[in-house]
Protein backbone atom coordinates (compact mmCIF):
# COMPACT_ATOMS: atom_id res chain seq x y z
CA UNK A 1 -30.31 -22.33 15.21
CA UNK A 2 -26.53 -22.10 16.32
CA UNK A 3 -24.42 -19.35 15.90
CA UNK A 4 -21.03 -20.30 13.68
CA UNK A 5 -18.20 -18.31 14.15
CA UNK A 6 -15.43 -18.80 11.08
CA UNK A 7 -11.92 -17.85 11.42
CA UNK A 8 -9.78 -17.19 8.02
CA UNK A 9 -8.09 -20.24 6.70
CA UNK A 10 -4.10 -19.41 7.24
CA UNK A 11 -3.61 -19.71 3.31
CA UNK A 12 -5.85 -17.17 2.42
CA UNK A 13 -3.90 -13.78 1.89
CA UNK A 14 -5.07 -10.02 1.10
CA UNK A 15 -4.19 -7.57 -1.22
CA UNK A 16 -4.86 -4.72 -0.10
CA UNK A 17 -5.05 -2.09 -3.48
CA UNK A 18 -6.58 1.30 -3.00
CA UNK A 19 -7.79 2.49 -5.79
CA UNK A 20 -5.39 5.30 -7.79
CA UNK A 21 -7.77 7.94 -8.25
CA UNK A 22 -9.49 7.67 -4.50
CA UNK A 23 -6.60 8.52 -2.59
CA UNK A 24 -6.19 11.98 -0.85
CA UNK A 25 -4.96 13.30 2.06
CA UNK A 26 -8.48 11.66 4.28
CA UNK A 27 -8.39 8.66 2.83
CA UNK A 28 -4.61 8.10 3.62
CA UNK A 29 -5.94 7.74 7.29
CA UNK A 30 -8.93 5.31 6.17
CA UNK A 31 -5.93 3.42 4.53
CA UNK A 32 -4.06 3.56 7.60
CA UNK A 33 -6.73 2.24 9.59
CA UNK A 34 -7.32 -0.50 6.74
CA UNK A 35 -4.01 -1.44 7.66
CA UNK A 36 -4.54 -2.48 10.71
CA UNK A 37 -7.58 -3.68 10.53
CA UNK A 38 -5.89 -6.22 8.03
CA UNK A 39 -3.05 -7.29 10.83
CA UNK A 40 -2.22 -10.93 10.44
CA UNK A 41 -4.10 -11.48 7.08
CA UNK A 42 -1.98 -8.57 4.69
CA UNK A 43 0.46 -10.55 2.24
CA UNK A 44 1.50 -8.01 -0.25
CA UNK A 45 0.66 -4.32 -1.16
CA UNK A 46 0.48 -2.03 -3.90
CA UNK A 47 1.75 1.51 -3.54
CA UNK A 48 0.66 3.85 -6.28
CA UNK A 49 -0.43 7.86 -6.69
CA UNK A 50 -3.68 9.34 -8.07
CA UNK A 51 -2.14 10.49 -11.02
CA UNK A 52 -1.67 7.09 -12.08
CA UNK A 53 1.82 7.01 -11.27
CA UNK A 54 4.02 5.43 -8.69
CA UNK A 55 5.00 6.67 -5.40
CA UNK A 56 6.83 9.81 -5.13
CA UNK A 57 5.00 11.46 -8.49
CA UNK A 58 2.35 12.98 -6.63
CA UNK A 59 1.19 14.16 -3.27
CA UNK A 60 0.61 11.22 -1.28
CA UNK A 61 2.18 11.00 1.75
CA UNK A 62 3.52 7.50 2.30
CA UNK A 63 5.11 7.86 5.89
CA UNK A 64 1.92 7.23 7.70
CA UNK A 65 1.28 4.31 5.40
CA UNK A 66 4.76 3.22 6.42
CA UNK A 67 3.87 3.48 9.59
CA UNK A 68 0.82 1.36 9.63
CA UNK A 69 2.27 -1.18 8.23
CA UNK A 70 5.31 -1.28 10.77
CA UNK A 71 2.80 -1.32 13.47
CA UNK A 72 1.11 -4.22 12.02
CA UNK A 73 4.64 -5.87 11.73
CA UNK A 74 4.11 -6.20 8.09
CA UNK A 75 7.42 -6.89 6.19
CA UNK A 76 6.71 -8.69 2.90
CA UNK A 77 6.82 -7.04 -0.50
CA UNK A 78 5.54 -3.62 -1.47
CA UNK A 79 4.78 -3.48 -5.33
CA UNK A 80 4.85 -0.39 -7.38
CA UNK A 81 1.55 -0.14 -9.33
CA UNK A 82 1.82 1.87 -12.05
CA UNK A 83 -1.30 3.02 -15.15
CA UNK A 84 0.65 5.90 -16.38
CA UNK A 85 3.67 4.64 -17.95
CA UNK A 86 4.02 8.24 -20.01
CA UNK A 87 7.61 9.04 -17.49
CA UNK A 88 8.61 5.69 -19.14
CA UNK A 89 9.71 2.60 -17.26
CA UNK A 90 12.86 3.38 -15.78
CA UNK A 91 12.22 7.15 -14.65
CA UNK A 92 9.21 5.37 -12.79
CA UNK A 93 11.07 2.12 -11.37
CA UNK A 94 13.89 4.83 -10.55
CA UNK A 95 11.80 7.67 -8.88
CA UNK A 96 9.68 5.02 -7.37
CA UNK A 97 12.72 2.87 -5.69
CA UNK A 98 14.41 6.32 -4.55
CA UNK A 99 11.33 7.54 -2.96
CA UNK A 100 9.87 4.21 -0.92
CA UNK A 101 13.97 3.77 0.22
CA UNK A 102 13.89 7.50 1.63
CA UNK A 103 10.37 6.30 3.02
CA UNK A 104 11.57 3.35 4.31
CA UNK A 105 14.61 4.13 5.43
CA UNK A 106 16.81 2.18 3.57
């Protein structure tokens, strides 16, 4: 018996979605360390809240999330995943933009 050791194919990209209702203020630093763990294989990301809203409409804290992705030298897309569409689209696209930019620093 021989031991195989498989390396990802470079084509194959993750998502990496966390779950709306699972975040809190632990699990931001299990998704932190997600993040890295995911260095060299993260393509894209969704950024949501557990009220089923985008970023900014709730309590998480995106700057460490920021963070771990700089450190991973991520610097693709980040998508806004909304469920909760009640604000209506453009106080969420609008809210959601002005927040990651202030996150981001842009």
């Amino acid at each position: 018996m021989r031991s195989v050791t498989t390396q990802p194919s470079s084509f194959i990209h993750s998502v990496l979605m966390i779950s709306a209702p699972l975040i809190s203020a632990s699990t931001v630093a299990e998704i932190t360390e997600i993040i890295k763990s995911s260095e060299g294989y993260l393509a894209h990301f969704h950024a949501n809240d557990p009220n089923l809203s985008g970023p900014g409409f709730g309590e998480v804290k995106y700057e460490p999330i920021k963070e771990a992705l700089e450190k991973i030298g991520y610097d693709k897309y980040i998508s806004v995943e909304v469920f909760d569409f009640s604000p209506g689209p453009e106080v969420i696209a609008e809210k959601s933009i002005q927040y990651l930019k202030k996150i981001l620093g842009l």
